[in-house]
C-alpha atoms as a PDB file:
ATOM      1  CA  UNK A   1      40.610  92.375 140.969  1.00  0.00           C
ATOM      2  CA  UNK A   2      44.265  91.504 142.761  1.00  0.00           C
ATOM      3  CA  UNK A   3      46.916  93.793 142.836  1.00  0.00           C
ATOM      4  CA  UNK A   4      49.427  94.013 140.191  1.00  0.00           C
ATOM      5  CA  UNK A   5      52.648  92.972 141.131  1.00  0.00           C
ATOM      6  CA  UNK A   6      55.123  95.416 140.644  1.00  0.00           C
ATOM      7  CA  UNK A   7      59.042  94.036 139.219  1.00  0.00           C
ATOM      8  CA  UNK A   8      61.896  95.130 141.846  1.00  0.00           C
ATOM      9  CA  UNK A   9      65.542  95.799 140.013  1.00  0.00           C
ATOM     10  CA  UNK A  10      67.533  93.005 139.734  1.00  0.00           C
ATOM     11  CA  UNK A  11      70.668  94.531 139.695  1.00  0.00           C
ATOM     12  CA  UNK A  12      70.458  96.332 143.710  1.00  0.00           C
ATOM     13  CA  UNK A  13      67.108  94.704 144.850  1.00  0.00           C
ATOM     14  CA  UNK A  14      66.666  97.962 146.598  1.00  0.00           C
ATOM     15  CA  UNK A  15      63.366  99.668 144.270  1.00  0.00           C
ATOM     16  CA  UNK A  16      61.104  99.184 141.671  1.00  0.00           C
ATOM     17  CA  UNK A  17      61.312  99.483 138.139  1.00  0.00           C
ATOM     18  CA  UNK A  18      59.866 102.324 135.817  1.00  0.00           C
ATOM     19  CA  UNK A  19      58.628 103.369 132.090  1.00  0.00           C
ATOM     20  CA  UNK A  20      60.606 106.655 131.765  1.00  0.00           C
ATOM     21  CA  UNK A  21      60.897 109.366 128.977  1.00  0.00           C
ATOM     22  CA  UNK A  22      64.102 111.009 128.762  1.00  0.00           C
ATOM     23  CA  UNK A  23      63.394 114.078 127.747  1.00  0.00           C
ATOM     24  CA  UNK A  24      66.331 114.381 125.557  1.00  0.00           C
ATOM     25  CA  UNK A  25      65.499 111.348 123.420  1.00  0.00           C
ATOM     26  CA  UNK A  26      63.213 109.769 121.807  1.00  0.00           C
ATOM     27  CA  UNK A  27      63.187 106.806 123.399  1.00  0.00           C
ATOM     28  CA  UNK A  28      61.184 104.808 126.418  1.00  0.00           C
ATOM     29  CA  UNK A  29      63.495 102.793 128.576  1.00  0.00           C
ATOM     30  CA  UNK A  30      63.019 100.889 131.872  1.00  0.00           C
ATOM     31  CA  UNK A  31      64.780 102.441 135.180  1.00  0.00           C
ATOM     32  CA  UNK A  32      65.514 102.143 138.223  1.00  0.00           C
ATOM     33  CA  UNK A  33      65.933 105.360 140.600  1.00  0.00           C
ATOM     34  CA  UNK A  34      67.942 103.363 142.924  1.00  0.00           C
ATOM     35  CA  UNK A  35      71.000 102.215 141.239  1.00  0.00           C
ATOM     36  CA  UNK A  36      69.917 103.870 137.694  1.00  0.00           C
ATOM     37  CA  UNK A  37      69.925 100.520 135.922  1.00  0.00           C
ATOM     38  CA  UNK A  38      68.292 100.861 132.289  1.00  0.00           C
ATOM     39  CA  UNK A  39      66.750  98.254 130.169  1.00  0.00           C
ATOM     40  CA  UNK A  40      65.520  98.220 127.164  1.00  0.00           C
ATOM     41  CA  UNK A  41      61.960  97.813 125.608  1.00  0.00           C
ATOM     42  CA  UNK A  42      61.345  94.345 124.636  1.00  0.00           C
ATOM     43  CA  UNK A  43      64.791  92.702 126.360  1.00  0.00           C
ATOM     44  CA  UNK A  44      64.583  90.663 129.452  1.00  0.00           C
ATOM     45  CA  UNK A  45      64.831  92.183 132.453  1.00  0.00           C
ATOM     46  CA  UNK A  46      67.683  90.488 133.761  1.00  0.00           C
ATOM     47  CA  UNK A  47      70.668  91.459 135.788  1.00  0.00           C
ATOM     48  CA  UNK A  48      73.314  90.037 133.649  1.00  0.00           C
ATOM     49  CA  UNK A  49      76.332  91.277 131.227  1.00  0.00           C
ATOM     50  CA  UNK A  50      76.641  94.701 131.369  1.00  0.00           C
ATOM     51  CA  UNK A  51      76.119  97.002 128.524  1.00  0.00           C
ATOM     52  CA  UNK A  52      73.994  93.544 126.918  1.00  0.00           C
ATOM     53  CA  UNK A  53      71.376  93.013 129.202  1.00  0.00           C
ATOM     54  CA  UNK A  54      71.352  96.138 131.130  1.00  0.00           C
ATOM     55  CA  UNK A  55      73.265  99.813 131.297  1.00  0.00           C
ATOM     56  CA  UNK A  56      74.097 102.543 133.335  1.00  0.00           C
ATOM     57  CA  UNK A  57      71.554 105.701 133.201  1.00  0.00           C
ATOM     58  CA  UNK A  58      74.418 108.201 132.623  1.00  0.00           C
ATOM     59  CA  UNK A  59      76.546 105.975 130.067  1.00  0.00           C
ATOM     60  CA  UNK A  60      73.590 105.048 128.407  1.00  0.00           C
ATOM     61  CA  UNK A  61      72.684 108.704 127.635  1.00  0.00           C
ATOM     62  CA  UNK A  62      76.178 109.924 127.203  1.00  0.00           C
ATOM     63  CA  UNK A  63      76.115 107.287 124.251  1.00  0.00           C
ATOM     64  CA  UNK A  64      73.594 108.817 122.821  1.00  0.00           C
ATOM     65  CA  UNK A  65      75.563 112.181 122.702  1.00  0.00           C
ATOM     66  CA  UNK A  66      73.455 113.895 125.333  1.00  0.00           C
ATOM     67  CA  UNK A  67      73.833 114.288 129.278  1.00  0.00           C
ATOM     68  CA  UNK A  68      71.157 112.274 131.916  1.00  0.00           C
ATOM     69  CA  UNK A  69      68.530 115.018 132.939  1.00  0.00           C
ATOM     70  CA  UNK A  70      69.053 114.061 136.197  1.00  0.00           C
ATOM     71  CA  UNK A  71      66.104 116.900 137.275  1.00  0.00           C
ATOM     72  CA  UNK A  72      63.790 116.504 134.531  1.00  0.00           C
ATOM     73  CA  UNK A  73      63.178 112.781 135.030  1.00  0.00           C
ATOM     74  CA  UNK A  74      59.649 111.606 133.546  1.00  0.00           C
ATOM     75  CA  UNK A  75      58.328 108.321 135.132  1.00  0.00           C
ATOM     76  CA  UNK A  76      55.274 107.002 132.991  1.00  0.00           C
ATOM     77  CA  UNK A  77      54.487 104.324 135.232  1.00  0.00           C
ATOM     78  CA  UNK A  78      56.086 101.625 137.572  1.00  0.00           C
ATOM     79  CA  UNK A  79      56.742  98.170 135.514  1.00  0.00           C
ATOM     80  CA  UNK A  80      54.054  95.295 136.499  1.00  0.00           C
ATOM     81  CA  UNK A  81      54.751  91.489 136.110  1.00  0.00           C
ATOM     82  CA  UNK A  82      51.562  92.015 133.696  1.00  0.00           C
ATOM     83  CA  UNK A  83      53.254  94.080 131.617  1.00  0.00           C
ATOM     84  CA  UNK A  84      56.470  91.734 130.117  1.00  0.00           C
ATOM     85  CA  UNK A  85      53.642  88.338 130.514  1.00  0.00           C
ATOM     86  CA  UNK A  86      54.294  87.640 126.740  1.00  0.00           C
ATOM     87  CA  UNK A  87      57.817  89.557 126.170  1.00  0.00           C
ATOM     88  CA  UNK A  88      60.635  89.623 128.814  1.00  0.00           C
ATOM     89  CA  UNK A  89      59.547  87.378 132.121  1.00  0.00           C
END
């Protein structure tokens, strides 16, 4: 079976993306750990008008009237090409 291949932020290039569980919503986004670039479920995962196509971690979370848990980050799982084959790619 070959490898999944893993989808690299396209805002900084820099990491890969995760599935992560805030743990003070109820919500699963898409992050990065490098730049802390969220996307959501179901939206392309482009690099292109902010607060459309992507948003920033603490923002994001600040808009939903809570602060980023910064220590209590859950990753699921990294993001694989796989994954978005019928949704986002």
């Amino acid at each position: 079976m070959p490898d999944k291949k893993r989808i690299i932020c396209p805002r900084c290039e820099q990491d890969y993306l995760y599935y992560y569980k805030p743990d003070t919503i109820n919500e699963t986004i898409i992050l990065c750990p490098e730049c802390d670039a969220v996307w959501m479920l179901g939206k392309p995962l482009v690099y292109g008008v902010y607060n459309i196509d992507f948003y920033d971690y603490t923002k994001f979370m600040q808009n939903r009237n809570t602060e980023p848990t910064w220590n209590k980050r859950i990753y699921e799982s990294p993001v694989y090409e796989d994954d978005l084959k019928d949704d986002d790619v």
